[in-house]
C-alpha atoms as a PDB file:
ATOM      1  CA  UNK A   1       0.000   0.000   0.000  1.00  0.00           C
ATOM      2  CA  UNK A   2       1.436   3.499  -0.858  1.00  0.00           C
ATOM      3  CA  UNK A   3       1.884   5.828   2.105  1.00  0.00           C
ATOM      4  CA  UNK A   4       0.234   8.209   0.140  1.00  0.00           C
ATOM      5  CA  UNK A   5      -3.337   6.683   0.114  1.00  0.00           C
ATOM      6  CA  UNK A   6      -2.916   4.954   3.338  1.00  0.00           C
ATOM      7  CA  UNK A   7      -4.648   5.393   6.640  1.00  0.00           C
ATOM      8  CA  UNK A   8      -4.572   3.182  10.128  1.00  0.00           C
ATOM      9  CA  UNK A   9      -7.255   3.339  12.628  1.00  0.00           C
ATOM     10  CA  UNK A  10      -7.167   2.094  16.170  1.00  0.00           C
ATOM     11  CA  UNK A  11     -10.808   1.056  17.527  1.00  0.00           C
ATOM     12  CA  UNK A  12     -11.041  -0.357  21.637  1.00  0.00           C
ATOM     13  CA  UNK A  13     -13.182  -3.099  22.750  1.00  0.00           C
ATOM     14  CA  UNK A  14     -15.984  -1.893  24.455  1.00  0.00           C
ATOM     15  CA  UNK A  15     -18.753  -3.411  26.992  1.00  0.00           C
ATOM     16  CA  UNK A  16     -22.351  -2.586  26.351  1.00  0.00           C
ATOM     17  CA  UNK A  17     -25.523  -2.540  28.419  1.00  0.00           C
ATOM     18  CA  UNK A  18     -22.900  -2.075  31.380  1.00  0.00           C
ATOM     19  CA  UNK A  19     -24.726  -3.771  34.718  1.00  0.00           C
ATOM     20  CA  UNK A  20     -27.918  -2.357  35.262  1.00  0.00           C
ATOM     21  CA  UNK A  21     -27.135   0.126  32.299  1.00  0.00           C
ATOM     22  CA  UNK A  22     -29.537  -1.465  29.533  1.00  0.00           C
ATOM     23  CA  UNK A  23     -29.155  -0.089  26.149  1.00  0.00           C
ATOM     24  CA  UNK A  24     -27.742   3.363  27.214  1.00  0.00           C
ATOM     25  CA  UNK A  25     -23.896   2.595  29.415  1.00  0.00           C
ATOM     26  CA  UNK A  26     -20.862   1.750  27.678  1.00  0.00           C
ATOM     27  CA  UNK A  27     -17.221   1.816  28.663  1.00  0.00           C
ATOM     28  CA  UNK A  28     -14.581   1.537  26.649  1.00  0.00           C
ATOM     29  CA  UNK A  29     -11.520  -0.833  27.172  1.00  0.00           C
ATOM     30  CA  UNK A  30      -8.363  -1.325  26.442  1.00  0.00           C
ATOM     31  CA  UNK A  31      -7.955  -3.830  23.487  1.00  0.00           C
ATOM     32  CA  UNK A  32      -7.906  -3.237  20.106  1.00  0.00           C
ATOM     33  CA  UNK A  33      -8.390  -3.877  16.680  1.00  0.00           C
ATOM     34  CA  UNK A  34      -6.289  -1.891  13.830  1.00  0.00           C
ATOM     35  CA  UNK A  35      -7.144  -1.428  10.560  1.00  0.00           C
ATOM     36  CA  UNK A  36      -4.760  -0.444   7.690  1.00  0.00           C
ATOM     37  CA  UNK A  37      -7.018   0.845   4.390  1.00  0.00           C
ATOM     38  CA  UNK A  38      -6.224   1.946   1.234  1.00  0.00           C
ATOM     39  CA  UNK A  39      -7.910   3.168  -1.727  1.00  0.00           C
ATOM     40  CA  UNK A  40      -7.648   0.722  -4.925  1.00  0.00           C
ATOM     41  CA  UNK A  41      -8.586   1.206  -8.804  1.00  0.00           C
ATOM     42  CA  UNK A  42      -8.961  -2.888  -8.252  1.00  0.00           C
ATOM     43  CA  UNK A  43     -11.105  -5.792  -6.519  1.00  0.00           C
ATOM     44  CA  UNK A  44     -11.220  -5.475  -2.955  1.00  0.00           C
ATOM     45  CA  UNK A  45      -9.114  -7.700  -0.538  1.00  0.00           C
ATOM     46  CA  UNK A  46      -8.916  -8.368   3.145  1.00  0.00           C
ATOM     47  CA  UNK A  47      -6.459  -9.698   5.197  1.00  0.00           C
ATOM     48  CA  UNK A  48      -7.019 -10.681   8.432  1.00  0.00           C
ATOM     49  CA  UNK A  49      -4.695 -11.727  11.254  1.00  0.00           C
ATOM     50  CA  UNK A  50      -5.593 -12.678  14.763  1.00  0.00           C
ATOM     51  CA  UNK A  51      -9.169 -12.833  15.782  1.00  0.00           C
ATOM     52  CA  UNK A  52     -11.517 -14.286  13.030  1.00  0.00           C
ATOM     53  CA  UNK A  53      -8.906 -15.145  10.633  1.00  0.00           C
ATOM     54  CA  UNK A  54     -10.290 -17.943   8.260  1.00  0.00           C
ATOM     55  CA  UNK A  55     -13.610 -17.154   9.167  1.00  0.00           C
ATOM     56  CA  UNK A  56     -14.356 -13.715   7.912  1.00  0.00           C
ATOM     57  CA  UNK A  57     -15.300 -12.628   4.408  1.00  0.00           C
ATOM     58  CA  UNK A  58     -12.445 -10.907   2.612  1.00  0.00           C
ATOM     59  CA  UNK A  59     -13.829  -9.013  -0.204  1.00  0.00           C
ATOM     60  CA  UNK A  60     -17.033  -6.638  -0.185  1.00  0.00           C
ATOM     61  CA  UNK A  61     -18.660  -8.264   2.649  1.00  0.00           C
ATOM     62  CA  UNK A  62     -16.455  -7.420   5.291  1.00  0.00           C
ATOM     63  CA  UNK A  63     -18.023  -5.690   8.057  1.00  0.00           C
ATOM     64  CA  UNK A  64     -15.378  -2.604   7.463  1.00  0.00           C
ATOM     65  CA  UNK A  65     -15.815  -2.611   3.932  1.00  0.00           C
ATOM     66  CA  UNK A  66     -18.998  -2.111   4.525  1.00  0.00           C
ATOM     67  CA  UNK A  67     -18.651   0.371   6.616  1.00  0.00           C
ATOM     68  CA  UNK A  68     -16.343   2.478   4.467  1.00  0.00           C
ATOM     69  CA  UNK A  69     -18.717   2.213   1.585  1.00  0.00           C
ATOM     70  CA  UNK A  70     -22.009   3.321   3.800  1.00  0.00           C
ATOM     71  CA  UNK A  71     -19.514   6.206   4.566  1.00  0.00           C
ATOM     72  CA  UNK A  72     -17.862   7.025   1.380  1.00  0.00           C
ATOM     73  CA  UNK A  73     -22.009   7.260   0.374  1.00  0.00           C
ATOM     74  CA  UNK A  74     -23.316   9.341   3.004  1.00  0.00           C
ATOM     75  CA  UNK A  75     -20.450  11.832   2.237  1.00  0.00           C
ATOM     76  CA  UNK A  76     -21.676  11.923  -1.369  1.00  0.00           C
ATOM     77  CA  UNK A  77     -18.365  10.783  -2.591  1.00  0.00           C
ATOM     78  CA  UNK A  78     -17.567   8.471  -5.544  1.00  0.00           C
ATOM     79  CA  UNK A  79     -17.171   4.613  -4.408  1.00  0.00           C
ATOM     80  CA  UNK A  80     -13.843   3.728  -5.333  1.00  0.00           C
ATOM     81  CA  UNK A  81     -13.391   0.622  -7.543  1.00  0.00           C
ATOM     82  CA  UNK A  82     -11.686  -1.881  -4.772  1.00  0.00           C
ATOM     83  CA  UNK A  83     -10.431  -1.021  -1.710  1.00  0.00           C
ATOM     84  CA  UNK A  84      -7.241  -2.811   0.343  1.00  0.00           C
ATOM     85  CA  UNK A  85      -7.415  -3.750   3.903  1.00  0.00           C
ATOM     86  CA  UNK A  86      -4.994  -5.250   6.601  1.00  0.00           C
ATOM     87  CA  UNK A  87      -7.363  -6.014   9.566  1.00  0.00           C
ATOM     88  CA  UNK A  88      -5.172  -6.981  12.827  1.00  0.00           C
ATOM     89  CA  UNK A  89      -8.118  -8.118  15.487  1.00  0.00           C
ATOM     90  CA  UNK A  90      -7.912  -8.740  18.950  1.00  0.00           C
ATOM     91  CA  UNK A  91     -10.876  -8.048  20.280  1.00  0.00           C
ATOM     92  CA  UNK A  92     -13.117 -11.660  20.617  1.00  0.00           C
ATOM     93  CA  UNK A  93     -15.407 -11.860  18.320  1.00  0.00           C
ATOM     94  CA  UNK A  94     -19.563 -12.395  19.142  1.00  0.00           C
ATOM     95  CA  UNK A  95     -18.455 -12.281  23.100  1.00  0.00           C
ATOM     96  CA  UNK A  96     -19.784  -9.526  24.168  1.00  0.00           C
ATOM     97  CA  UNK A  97     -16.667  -7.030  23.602  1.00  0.00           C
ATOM     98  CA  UNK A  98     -17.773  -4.922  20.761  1.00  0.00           C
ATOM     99  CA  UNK A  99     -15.885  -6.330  18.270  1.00  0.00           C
ATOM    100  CA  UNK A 100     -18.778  -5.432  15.270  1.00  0.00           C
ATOM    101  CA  UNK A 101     -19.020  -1.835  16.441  1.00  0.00           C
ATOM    102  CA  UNK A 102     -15.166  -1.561  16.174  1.00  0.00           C
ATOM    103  CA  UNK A 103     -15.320  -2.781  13.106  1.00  0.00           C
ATOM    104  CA  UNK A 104     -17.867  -0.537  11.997  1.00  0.00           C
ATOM    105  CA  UNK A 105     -16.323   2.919  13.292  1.00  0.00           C
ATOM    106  CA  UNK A 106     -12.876   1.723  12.089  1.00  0.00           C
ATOM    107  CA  UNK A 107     -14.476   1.424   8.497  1.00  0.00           C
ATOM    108  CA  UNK A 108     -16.337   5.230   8.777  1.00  0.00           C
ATOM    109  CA  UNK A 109     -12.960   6.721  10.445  1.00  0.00           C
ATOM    110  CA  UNK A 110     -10.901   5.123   7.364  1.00  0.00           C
ATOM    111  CA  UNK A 111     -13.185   6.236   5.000  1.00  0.00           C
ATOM    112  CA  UNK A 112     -13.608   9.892   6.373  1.00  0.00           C
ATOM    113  CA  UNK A 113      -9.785  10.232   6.308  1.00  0.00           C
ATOM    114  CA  UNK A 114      -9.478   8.764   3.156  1.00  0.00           C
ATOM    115  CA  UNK A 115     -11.880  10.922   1.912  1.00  0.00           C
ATOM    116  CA  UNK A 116      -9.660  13.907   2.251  1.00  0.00           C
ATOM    117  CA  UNK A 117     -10.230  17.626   4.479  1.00  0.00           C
ATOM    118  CA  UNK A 118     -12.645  19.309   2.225  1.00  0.00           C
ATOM    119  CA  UNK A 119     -14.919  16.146   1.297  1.00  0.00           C
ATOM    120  CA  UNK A 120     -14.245  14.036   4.942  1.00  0.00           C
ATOM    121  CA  UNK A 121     -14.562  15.748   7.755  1.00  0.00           C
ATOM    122  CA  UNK A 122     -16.292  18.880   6.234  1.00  0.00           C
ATOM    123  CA  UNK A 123     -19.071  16.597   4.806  1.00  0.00           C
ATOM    124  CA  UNK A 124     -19.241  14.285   7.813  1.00  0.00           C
ATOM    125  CA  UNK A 125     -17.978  15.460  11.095  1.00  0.00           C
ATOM    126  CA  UNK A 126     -18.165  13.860  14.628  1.00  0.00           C
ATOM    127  CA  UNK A 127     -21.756  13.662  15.083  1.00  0.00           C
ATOM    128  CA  UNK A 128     -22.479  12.050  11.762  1.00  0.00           C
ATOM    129  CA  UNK A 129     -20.355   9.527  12.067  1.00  0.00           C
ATOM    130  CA  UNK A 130     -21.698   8.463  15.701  1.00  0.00           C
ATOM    131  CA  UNK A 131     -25.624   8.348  13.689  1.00  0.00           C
ATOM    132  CA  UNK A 132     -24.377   6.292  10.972  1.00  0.00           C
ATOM    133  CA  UNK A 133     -22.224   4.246  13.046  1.00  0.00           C
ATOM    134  CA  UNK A 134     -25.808   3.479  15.420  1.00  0.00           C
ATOM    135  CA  UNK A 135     -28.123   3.232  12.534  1.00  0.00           C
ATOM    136  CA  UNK A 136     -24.941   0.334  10.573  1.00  0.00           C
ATOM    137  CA  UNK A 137     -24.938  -1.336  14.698  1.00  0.00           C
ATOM    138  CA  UNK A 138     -28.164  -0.886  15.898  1.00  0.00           C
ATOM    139  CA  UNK A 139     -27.968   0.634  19.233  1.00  0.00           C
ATOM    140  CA  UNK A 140     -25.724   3.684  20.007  1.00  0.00           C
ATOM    141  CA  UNK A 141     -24.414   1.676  23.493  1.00  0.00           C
ATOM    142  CA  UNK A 142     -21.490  -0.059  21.967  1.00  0.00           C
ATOM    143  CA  UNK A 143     -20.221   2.574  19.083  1.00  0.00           C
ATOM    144  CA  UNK A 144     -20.816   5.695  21.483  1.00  0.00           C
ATOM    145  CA  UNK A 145     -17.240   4.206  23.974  1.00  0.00           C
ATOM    146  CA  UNK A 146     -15.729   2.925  20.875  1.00  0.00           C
ATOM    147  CA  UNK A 147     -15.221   6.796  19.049  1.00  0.00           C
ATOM    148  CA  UNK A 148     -15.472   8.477  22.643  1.00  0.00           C
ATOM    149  CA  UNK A 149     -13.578   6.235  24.534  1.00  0.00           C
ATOM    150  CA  UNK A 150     -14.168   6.457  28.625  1.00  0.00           C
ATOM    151  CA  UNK A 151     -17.460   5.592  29.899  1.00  0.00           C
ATOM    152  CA  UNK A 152     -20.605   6.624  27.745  1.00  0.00           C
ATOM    153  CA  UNK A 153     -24.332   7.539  28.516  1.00  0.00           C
ATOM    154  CA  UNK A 154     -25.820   6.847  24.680  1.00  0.00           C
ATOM    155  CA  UNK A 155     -29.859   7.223  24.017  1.00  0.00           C
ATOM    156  CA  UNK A 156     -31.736   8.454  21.158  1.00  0.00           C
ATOM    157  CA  UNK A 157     -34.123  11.505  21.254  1.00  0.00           C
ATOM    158  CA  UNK A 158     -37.556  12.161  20.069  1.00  0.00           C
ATOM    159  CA  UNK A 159     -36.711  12.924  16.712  1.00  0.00           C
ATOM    160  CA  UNK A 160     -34.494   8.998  16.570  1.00  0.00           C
ATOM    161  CA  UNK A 161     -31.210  10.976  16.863  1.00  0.00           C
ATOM    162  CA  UNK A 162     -28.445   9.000  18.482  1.00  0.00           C
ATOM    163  CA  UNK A 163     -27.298  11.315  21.857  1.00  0.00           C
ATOM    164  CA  UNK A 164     -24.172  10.328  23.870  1.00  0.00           C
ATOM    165  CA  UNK A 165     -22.507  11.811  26.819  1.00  0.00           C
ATOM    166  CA  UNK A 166     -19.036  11.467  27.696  1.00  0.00           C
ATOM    167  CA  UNK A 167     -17.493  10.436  31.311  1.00  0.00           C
ATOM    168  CA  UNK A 168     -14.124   9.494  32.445  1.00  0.00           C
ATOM    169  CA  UNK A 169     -13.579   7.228  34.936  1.00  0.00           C
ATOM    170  CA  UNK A 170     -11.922   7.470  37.828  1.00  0.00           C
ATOM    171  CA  UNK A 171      -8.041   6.373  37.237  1.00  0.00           C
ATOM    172  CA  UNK A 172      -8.314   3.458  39.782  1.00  0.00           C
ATOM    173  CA  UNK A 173     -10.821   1.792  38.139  1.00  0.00           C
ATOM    174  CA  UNK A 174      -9.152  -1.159  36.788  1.00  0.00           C
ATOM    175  CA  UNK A 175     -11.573  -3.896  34.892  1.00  0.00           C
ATOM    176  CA  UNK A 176     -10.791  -7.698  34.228  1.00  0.00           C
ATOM    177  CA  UNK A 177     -12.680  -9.354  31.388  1.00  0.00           C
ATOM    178  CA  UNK A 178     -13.470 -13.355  32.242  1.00  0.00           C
ATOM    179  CA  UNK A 179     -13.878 -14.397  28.281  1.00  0.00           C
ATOM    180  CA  UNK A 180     -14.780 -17.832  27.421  1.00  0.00           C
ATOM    181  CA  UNK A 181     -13.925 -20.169  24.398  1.00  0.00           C
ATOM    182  CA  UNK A 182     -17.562 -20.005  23.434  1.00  0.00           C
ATOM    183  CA  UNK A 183     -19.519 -17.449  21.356  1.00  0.00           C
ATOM    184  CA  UNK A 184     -22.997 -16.341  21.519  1.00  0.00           C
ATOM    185  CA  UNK A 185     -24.808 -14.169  19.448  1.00  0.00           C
ATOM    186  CA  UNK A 186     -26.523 -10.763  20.195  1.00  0.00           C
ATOM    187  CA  UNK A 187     -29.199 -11.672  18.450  1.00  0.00           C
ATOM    188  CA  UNK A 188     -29.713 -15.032  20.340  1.00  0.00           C
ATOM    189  CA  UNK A 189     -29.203 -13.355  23.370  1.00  0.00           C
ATOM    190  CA  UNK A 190     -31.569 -10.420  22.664  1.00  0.00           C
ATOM    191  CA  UNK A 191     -34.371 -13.038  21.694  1.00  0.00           C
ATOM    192  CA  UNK A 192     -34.277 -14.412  25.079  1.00  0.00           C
ATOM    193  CA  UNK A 193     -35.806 -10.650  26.712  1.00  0.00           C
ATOM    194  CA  UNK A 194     -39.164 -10.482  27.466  1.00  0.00           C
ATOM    195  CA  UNK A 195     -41.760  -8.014  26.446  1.00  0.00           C
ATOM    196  CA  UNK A 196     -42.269  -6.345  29.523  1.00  0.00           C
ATOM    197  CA  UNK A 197     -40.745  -5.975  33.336  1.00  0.00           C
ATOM    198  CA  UNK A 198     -41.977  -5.497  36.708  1.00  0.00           C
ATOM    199  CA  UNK A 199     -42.506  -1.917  37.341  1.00  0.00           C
ATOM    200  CA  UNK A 200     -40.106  -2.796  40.848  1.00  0.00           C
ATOM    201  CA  UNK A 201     -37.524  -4.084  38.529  1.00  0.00           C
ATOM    202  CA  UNK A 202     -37.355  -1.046  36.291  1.00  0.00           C
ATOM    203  CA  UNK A 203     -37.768   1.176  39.203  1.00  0.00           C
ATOM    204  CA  UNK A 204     -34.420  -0.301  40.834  1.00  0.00           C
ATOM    205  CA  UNK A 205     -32.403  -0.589  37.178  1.00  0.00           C
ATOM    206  CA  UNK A 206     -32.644   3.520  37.315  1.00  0.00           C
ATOM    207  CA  UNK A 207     -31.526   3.708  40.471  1.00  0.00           C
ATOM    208  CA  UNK A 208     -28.810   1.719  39.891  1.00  0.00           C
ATOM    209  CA  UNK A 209     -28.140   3.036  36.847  1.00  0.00           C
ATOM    210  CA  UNK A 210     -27.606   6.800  38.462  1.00  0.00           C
ATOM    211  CA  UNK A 211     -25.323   5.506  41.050  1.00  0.00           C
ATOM    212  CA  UNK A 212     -23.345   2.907  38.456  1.00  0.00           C
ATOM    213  CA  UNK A 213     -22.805   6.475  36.583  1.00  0.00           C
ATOM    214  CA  UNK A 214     -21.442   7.976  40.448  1.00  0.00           C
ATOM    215  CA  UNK A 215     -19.538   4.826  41.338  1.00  0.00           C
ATOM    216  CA  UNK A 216     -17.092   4.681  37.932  1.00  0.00           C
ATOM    217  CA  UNK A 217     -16.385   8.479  38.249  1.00  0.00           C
ATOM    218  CA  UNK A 218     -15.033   8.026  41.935  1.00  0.00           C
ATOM    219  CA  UNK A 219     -12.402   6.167  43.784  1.00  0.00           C
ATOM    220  CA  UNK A 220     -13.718   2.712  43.549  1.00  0.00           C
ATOM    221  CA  UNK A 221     -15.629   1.661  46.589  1.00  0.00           C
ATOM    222  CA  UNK A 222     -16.490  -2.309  46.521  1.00  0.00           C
ATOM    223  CA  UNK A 223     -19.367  -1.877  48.708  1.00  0.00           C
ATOM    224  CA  UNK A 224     -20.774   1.034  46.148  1.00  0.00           C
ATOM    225  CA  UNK A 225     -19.520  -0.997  43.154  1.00  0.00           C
ATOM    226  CA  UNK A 226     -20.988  -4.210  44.230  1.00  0.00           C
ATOM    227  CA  UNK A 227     -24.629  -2.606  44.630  1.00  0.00           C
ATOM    228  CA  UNK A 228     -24.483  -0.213  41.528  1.00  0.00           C
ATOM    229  CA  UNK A 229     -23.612  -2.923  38.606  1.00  0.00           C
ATOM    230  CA  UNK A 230     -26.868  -4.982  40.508  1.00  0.00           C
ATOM    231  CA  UNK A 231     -29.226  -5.390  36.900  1.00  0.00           C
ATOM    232  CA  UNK A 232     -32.836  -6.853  37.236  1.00  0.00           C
ATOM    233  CA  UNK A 233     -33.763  -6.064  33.236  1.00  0.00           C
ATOM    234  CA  UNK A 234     -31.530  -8.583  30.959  1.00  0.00           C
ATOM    235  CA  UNK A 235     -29.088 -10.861  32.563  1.00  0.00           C
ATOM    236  CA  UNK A 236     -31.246 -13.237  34.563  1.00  0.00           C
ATOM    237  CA  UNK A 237     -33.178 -13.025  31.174  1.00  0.00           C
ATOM    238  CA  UNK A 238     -30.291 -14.093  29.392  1.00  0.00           C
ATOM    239  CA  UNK A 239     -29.031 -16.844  31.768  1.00  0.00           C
ATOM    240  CA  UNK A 240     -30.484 -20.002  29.655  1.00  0.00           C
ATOM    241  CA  UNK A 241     -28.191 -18.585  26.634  1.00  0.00           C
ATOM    242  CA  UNK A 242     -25.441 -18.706  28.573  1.00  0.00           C
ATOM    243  CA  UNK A 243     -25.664 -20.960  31.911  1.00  0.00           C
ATOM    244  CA  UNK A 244     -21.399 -20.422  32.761  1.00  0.00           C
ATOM    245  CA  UNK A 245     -21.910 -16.864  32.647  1.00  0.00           C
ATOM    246  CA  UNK A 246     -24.924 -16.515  34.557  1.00  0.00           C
ATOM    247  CA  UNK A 247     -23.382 -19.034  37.100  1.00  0.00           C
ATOM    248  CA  UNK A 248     -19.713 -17.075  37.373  1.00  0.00           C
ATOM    249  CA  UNK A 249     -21.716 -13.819  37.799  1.00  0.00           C
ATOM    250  CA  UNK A 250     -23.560 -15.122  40.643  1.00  0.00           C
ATOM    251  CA  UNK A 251     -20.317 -16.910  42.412  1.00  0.00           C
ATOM    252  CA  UNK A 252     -17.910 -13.816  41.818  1.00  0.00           C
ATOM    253  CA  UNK A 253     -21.226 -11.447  43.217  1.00  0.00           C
ATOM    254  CA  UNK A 254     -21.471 -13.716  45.783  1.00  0.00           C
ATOM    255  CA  UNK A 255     -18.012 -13.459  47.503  1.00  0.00           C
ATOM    256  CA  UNK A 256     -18.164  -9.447  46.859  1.00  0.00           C
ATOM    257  CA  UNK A 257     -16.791  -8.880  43.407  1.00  0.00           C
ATOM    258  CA  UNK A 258     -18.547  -6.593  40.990  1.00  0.00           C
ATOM    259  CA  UNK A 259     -19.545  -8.019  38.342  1.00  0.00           C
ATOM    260  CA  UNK A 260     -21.502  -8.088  35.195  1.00  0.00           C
ATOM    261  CA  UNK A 261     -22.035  -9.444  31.472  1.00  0.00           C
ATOM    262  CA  UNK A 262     -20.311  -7.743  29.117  1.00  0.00           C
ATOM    263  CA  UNK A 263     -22.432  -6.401  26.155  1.00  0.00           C
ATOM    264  CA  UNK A 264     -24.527  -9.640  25.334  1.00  0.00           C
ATOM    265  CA  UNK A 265     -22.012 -12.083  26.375  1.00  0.00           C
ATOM    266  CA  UNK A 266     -20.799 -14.448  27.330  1.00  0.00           C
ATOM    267  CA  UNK A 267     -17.764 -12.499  28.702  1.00  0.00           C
ATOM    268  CA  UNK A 268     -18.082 -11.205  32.231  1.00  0.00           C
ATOM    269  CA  UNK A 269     -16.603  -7.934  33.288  1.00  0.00           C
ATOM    270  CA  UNK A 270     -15.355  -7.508  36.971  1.00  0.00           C
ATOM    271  CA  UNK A 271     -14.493  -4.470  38.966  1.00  0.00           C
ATOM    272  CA  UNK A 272     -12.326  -6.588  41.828  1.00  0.00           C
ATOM    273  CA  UNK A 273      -9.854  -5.274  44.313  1.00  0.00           C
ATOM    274  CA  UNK A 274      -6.337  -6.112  44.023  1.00  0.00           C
ATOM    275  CA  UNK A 275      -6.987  -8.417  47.399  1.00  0.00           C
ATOM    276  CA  UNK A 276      -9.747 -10.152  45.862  1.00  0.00           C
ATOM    277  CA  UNK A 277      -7.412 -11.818  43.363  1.00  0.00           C
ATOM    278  CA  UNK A 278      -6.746 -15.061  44.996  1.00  0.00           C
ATOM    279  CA  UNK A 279     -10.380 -15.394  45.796  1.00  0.00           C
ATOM    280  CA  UNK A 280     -11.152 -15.010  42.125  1.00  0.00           C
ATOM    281  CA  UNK A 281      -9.207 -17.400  40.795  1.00  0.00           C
ATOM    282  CA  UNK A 282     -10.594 -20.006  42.471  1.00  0.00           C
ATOM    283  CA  UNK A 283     -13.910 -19.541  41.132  1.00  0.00           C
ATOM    284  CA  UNK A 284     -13.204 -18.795  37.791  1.00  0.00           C
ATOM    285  CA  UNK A 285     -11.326 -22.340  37.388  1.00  0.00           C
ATOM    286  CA  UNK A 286      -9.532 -23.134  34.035  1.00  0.00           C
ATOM    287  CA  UNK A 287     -12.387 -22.622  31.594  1.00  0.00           C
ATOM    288  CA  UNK A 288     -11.832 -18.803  31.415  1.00  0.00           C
ATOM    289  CA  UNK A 289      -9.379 -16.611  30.001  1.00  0.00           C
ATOM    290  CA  UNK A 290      -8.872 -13.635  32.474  1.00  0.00           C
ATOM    291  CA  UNK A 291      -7.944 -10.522  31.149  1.00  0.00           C
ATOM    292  CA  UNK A 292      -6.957  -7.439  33.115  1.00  0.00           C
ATOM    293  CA  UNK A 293      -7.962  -4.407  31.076  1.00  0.00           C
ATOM    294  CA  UNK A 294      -7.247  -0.325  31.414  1.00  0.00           C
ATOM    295  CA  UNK A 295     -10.393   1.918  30.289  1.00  0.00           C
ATOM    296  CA  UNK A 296      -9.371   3.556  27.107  1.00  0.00           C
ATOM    297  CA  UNK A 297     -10.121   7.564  27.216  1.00  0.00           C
ATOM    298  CA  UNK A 298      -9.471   7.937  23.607  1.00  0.00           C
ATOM    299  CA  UNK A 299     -11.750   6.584  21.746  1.00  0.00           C
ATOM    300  CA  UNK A 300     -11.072   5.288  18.021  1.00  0.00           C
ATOM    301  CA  UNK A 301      -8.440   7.410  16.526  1.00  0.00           C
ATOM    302  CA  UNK A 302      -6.715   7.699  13.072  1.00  0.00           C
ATOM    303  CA  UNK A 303      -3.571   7.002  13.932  1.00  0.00           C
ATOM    304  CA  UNK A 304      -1.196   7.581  10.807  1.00  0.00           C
ATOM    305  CA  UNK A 305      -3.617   9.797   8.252  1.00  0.00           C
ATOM    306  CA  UNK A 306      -1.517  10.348   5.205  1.00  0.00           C
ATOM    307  CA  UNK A 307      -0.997  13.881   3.805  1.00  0.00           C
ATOM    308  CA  UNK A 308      -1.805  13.110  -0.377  1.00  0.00           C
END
């Protein structure tokens, strides 16, 4: 690829529907997946190393191909013919880490930059790129930490815009991801949520909620922690999808460890206490790949955009 039509993005993991935070609290994490793109007057091609490789599509079907060429529209600029990609992945895939919504703003990032000054950012700034990026996902809870970075409050307004709020987290907050070998998939996950809640239940997720917001954005406290990630809206729900998880949860909630599914699982994310190590490990056992993690403040960036 030539340096002069070259571009590398960075995009973090992220964990959705954080605790009792349904739909609206993400937090961003530090893992990532890079993406090298380049513009091409041929076919497309894909190469991927690390997580999915030999499994994902590499021509116009990729999820950041995709992505790029949503973008590249929405801008109102020409599609180019083909389009080169070196996709280095390390976030899990369909485990409950964000790894489609970093896929999806590392394709509208490489395409914006690509795209040049005047017709890129001009023609689709910030804002634009978080609707697009929600509308290509779905919900705004996983793409609003992975271009923000830090911990995100993400809803949509009465028009269907896609809102978020940034936070940062307090520098002692120090998350450990519990990822299994297994996958599940949002959409299997999502299908086991009922209809409806108990009022009660909904009354106490909003509570929670507020003080889960509180809790990340001061020294950690386990006793604050342990009672603000507390969720009565989708993870007992979700239990029969994922039996481990639901059964981890419970054991590491039960000996005074926060924690919570990540995104749609199966991955578990824990808030623990450097003393609560030892305890940890032996309920986790051997069937779980723990994974201390910093919170990324950054959010996806462009990390080499070319000069043409």
């Amino acid at each position: 690829m030539p340096d002069s039509t070259t571009v590398v993005v960075r995009v973090p993991a992220t964990s959705a529907n954080l605790g009792p935070g349904f739909d609206s609290l993400g937090l961003a994490l530090g893992l990532y997946d890079e993406v090298t793109a380049a513009l091409s007057g041929e076919s497309t091609q894909v190469e991927v190393t690390g997580e999915g490789a030999g499994e994902l599509d590499l021509g116009d079907g990729h999820l950041v191909v995709r992505a790029m060429r949503a973008a590249f529209g929405r801008m109102g600029v020409a599609q180019p013919p083909g389009l080169r990609l070196r996709c280095h992945n390390r976030i899990p895939h369909a485990r409950g880490l964000g790894s489609s919504s970093a896929a999806i703003c590392a394709g509208l990032l490489a395409a914006r930059a690509l795209a040049g000054d005047d017709s890129g950012a001009a023609a689709f700034p910030d804002e634009e790129v978080f609707a697009l990026a929600t509308e290509l996902e779905g919900h705004p809870d996983n793409v609003a930490p992975c271009l923000a970075g830090g911990l995100t409050i993400a809803w949509s307004d009465q028009e269907g815009i896609a809102r978020m709020v940034k936070l940062t987290p307090h520098a002692a907050i120090r998350p450990v991801a519990f990822i299994p070998a297994h996958r599940l998939s949002t959409d299997v996950a999502r299908g086991y949520l009922p209809k409806d809640v108990p009022h009660a239940d909904a009354s106490a997720n909003a509570g929670r909620a507020a003080l889960l917001v509180a809790a990340m954005t001061m020294r950690p406290e386990t006793p604050v922690l342990l009672a603000a990630t507390e969720d009565r809206l989708h993870q007992r729900y979700r239990a029969p999808a994922m039996p481990q998880t639901a059964s981890l949860v419970k054991r590491l909630r039960a000996i005074g460890v926060p924690a919570v599914v990540s995104g749609a699982g199966p991955t578990i994310l824990a808030f623990p206490t450097p003393e609560a190590q030892d305890s940890i490990a032996s309920e986790v056992g051997n069937d779980w790949h723990i994974q201390p993690l910093d919170v990324d403040t950054d959010g996806a960036r462009v990390q080499f955009p070319e000069t043409r």
